[in-house]
C-alpha atoms as a PDB file:
ATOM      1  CA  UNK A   1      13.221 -12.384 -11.593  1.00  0.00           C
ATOM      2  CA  UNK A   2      11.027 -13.710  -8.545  1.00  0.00           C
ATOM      3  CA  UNK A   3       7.743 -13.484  -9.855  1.00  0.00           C
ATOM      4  CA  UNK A   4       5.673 -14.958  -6.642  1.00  0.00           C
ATOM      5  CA  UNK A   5       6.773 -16.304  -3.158  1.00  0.00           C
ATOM      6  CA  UNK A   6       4.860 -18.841  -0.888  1.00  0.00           C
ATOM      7  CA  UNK A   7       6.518 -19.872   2.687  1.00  0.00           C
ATOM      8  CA  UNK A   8       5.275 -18.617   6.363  1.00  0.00           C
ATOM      9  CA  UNK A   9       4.585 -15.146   7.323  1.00  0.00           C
ATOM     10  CA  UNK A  10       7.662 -14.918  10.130  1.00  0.00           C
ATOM     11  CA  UNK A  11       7.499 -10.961  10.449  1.00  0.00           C
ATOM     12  CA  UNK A  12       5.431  -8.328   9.763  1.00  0.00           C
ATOM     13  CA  UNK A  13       6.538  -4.539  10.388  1.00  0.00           C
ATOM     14  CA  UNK A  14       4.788  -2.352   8.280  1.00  0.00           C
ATOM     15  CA  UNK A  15       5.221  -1.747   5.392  1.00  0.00           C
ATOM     16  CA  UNK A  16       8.095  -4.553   5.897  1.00  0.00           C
ATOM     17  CA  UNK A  17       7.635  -8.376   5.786  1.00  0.00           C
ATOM     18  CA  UNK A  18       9.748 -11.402   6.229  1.00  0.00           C
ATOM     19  CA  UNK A  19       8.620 -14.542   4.579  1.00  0.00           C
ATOM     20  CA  UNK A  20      10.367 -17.760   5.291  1.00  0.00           C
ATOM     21  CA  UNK A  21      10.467 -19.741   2.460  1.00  0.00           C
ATOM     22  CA  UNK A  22      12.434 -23.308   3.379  1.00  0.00           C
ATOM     23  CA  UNK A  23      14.115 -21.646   5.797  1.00  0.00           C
ATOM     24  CA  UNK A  24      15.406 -18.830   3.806  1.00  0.00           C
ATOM     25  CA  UNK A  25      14.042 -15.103   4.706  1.00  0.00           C
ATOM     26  CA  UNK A  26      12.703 -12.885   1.928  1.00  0.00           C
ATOM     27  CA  UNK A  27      12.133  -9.178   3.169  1.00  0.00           C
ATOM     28  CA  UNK A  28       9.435  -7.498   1.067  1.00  0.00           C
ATOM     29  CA  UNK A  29       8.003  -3.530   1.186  1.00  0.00           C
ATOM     30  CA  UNK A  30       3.914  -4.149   0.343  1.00  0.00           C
ATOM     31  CA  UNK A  31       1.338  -1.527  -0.047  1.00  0.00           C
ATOM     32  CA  UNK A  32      -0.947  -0.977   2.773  1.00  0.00           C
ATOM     33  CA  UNK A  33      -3.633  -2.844   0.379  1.00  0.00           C
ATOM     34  CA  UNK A  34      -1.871  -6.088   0.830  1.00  0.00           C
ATOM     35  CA  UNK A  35      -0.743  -5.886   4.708  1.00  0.00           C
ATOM     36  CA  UNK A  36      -4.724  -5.531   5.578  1.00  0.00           C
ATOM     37  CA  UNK A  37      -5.266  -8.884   3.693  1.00  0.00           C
ATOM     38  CA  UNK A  38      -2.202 -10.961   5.353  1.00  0.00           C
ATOM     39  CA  UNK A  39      -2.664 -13.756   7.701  1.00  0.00           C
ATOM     40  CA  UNK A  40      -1.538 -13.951  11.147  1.00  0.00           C
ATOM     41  CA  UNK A  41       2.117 -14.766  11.820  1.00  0.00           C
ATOM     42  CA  UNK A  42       3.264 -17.823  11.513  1.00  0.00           C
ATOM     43  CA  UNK A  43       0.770 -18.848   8.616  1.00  0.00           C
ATOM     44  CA  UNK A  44       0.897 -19.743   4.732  1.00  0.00           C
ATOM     45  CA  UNK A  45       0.971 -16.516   2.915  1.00  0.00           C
ATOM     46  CA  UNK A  46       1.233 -16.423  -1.120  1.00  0.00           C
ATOM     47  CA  UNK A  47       2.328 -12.795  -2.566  1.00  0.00           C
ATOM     48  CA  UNK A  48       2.834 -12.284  -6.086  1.00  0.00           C
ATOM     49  CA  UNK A  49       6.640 -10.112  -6.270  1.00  0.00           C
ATOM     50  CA  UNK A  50       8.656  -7.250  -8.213  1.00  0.00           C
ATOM     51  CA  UNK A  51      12.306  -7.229  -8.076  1.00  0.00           C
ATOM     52  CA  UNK A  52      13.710  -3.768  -8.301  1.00  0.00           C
ATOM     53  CA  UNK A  53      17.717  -3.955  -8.606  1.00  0.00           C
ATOM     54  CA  UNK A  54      19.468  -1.030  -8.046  1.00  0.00           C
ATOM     55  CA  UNK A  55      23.388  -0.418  -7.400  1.00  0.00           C
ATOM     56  CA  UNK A  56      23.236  -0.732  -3.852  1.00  0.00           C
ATOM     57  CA  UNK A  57      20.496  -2.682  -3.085  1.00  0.00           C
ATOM     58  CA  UNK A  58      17.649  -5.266  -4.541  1.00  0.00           C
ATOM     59  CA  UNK A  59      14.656  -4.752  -3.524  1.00  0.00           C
ATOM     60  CA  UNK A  60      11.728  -6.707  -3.421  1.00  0.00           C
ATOM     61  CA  UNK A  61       8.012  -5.835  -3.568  1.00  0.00           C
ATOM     62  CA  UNK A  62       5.045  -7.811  -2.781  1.00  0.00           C
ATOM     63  CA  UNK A  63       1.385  -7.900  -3.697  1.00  0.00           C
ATOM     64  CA  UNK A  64      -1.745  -9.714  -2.417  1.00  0.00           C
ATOM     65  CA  UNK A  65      -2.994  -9.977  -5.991  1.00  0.00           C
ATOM     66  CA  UNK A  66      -1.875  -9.785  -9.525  1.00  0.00           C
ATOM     67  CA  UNK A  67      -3.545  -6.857 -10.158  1.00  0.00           C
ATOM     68  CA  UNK A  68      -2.170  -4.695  -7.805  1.00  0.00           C
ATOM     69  CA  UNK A  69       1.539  -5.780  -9.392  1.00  0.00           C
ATOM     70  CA  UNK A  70       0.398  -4.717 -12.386  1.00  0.00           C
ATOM     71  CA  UNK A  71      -0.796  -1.302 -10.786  1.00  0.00           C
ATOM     72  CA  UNK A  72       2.257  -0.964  -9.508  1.00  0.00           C
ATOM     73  CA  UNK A  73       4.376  -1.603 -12.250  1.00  0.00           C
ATOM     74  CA  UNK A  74       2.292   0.852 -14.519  1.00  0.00           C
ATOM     75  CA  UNK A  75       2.666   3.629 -11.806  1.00  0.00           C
ATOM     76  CA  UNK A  76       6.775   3.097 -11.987  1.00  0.00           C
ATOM     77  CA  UNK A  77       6.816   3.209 -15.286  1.00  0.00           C
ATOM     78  CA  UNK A  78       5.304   7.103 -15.060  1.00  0.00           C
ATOM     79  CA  UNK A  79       8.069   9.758 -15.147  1.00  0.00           C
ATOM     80  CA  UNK A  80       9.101  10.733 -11.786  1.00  0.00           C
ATOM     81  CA  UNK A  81       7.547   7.652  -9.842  1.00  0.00           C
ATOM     82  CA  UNK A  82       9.612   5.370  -7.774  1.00  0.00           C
ATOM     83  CA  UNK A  83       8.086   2.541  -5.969  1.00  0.00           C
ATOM     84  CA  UNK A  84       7.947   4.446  -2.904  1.00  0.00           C
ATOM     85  CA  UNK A  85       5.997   7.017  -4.289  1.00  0.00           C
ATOM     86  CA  UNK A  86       3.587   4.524  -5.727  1.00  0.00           C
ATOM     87  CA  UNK A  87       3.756   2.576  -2.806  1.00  0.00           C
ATOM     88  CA  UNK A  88       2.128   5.809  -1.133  1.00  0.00           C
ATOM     89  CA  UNK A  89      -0.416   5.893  -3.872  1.00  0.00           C
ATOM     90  CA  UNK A  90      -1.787   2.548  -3.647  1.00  0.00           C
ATOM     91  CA  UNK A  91      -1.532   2.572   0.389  1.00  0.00           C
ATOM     92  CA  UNK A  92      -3.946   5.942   0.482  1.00  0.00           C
ATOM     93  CA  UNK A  93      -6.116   4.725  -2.608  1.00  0.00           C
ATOM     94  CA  UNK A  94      -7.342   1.675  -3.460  1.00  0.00           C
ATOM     95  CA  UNK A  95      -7.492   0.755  -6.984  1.00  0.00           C
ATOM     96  CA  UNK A  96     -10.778   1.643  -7.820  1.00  0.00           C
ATOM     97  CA  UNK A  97     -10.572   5.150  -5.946  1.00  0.00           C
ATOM     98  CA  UNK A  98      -7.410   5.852  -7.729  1.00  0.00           C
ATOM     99  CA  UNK A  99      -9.200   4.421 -11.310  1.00  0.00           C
ATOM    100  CA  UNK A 100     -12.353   7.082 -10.405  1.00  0.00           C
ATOM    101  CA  UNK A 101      -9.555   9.717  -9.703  1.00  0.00           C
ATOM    102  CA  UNK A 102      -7.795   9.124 -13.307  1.00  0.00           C
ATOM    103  CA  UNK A 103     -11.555   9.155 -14.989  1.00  0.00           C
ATOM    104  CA  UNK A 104     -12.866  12.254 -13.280  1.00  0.00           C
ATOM    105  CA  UNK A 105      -9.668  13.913 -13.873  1.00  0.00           C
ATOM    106  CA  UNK A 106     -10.069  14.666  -9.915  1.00  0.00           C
ATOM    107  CA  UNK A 107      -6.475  15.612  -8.543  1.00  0.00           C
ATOM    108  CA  UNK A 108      -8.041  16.080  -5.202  1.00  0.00           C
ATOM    109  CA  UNK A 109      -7.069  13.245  -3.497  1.00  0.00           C
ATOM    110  CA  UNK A 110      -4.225  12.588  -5.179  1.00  0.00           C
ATOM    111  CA  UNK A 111      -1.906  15.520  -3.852  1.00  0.00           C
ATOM    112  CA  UNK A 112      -3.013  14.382  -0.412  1.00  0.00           C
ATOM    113  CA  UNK A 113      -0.156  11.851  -0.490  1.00  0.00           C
ATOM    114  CA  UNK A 114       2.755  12.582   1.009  1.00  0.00           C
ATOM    115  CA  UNK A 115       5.187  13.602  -2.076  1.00  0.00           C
ATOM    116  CA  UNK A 116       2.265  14.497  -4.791  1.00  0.00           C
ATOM    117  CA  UNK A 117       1.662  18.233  -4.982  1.00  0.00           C
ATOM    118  CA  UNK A 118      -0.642  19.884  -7.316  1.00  0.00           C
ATOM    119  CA  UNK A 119       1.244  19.606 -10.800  1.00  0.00           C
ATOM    120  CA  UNK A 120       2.501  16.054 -10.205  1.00  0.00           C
ATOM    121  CA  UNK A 121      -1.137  15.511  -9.444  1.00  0.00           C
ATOM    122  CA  UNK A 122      -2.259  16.590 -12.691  1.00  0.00           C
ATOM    123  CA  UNK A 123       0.332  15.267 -14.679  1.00  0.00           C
ATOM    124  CA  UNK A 124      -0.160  12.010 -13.257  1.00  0.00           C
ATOM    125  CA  UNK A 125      -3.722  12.066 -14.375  1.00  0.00           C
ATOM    126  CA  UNK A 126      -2.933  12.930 -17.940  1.00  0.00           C
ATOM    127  CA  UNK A 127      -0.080  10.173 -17.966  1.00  0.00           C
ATOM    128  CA  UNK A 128      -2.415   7.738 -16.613  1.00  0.00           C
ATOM    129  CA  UNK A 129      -5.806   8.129 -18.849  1.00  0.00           C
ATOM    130  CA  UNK A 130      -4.177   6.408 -21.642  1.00  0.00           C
ATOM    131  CA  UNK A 131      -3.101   3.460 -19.068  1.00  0.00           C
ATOM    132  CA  UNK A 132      -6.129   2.758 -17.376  1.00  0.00           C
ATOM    133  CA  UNK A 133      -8.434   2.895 -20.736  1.00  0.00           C
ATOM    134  CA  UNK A 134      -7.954  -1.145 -20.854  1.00  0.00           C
ATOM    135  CA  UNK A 135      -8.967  -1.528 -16.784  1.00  0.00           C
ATOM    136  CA  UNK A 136     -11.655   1.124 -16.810  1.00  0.00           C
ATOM    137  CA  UNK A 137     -13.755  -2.175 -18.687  1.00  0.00           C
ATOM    138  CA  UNK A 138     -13.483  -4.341 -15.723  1.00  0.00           C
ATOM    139  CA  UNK A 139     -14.951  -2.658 -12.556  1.00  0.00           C
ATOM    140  CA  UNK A 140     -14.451  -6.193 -10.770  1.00  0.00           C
ATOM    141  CA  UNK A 141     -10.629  -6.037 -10.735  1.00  0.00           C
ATOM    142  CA  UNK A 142     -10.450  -3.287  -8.310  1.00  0.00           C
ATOM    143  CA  UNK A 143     -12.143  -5.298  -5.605  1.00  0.00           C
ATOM    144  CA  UNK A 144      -9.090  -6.043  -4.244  1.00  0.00           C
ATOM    145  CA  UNK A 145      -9.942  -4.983  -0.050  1.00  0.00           C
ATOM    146  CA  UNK A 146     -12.874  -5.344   1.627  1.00  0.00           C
ATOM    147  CA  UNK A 147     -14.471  -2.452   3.684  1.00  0.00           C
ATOM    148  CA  UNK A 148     -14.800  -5.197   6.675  1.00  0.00           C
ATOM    149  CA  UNK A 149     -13.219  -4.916   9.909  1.00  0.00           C
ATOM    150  CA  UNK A 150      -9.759  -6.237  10.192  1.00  0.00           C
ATOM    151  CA  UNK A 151      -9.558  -8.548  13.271  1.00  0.00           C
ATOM    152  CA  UNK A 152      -7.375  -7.871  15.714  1.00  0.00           C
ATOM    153  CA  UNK A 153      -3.908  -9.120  16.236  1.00  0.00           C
ATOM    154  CA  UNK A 154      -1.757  -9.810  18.673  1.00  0.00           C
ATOM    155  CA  UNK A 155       0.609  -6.583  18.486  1.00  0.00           C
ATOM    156  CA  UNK A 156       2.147  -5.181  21.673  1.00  0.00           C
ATOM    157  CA  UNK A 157       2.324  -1.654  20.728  1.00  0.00           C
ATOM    158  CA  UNK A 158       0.229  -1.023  17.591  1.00  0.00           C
ATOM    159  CA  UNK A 159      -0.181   2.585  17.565  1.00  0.00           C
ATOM    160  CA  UNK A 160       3.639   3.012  17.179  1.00  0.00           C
ATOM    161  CA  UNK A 161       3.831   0.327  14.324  1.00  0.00           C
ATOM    162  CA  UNK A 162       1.041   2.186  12.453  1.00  0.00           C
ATOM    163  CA  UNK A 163       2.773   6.049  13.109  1.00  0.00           C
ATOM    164  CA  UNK A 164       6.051   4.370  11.919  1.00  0.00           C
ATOM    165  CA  UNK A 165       4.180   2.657   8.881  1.00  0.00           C
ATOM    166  CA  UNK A 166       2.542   6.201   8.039  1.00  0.00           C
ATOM    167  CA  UNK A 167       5.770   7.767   8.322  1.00  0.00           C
ATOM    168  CA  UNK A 168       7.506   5.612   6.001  1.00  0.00           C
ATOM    169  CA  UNK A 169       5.182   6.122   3.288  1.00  0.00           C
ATOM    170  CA  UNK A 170       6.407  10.043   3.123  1.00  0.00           C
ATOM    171  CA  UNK A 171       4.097  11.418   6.051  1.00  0.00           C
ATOM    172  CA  UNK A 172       5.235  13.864   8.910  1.00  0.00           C
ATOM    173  CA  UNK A 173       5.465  12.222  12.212  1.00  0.00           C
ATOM    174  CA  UNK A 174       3.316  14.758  13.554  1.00  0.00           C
ATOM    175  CA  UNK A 175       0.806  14.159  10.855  1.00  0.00           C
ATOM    176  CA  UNK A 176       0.869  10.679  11.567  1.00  0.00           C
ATOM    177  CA  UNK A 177       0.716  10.528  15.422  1.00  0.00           C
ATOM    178  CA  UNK A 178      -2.073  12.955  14.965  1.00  0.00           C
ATOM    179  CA  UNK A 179      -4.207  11.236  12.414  1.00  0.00           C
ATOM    180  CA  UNK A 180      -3.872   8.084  14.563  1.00  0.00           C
ATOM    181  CA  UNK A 181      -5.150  10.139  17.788  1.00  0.00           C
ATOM    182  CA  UNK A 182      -7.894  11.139  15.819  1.00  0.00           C
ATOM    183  CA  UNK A 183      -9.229   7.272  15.635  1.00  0.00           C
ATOM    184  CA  UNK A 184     -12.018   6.366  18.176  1.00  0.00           C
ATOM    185  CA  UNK A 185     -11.954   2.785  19.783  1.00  0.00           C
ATOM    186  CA  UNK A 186      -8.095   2.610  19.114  1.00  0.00           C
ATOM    187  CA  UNK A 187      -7.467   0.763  22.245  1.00  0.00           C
ATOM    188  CA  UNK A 188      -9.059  -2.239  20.329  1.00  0.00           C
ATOM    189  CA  UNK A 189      -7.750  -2.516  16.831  1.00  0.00           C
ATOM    190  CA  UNK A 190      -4.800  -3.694  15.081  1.00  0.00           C
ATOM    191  CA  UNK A 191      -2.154  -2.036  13.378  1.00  0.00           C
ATOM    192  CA  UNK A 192      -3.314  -2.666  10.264  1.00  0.00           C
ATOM    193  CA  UNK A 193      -7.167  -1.288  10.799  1.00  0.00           C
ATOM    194  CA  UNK A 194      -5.122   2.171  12.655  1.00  0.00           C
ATOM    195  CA  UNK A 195      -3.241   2.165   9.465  1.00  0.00           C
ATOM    196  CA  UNK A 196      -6.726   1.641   7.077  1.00  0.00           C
ATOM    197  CA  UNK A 197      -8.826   4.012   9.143  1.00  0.00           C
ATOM    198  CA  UNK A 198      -5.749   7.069   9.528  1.00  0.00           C
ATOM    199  CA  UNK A 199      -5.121   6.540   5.756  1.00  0.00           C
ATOM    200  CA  UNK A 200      -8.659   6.702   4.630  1.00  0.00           C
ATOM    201  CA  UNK A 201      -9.361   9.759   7.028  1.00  0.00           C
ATOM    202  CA  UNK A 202      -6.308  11.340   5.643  1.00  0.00           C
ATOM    203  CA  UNK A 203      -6.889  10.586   1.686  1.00  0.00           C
ATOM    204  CA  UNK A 204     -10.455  11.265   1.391  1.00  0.00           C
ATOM    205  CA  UNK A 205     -11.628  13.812   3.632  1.00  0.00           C
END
């Protein structure tokens, strides 16, 4: 099992990352969570992992913090949920939004994700009460990204990573080229704050 990798952030292509570790690439999927937090290319990154193994493929999965691993990892375990799907969740949620959601009992903005309709809403909510009843104690664990601005980085074409990082979590193309239209200002942020804003316009309007 890789448990946590530290080497040099070589690529970054939403939701897809390439960390050089000694000189050997590791290609991880993140949530959206983590790829606002990451540092600019070509600096020390530290991302805590889950290996998925599957037939035809491993597949890793990295995580700014341990926390949202653990997220993660409790969302797979749920019937139906693959780590794309809860990829999706914890891109359009952040922890504590998704923690409210499972408290309230509020499917709302849960079957706004792409893949989530109304009954997998609502039985995600009842499968995940029981989970949560140990974080629900400890608010400060789901402080894991800041409202700030994210600067901006030196991407060529950032509108077209952040449609094709939208798409790949499950949404439409349209829906995705649309919600980024929607952004004022775009001409000045990065992919990653397109990605933030479109997401949080989409999830919790």
């Amino acid at each position: 099992m890789i448990g946590r990798l530290r080497g040099t952030l070589a690529e970054k292509q939403p939701p897809h990352l390439i960390i050089d570790v000694n000189g050997l690439g590791y290609e991880l999927e993140v949530p959206m969570t983590t790829l606002y937090r990451l540092p600019k290319l070509g600096e020390t990154v530290t991302l805590h992992t889950h290996l998925v193994v599957r037939e035809d493929a491993h597949l890793l999965y990295g995580f700014f913090e341990k926390r949202e691993r653990e997220l993660f990892r409790e969302l797979i375990r749920l019937n139906g949920v693959g780590p794309k799907l809860a990829l999706a969740l914890m891109s359009g949620l952040e922890a504590d939004e998704l923690v409210r959601c499972v408290q309230a009992q509020d499917a709302s903005a849960l079957v706004r994700v792409p893949g989530v309709g109304k009954k997998t809403a609502e039985r995600l909510l009842v499968e995940l009460k029981d989970r949560f009843k140990a974080w629900e104690t400890s608010p400060a664990m789901f402080a894991l990204v800041s409202d700030g601005p994210v600067p901006v980085a030196s991407v060529s074409n950032a509108e077209a990573d952040a449609v094709s990082a939208l798409v790949s979590l499950g949404y439409k193309p349209q829906e995705a080229s649309k919600a980024i239209a929607a952004i004022e200002g775009k001409a000045n942020l990065s992919s990653e704050e397109l990605i933030r804003r479109s997401l949080k316009g989409m999830i919790t309007k």
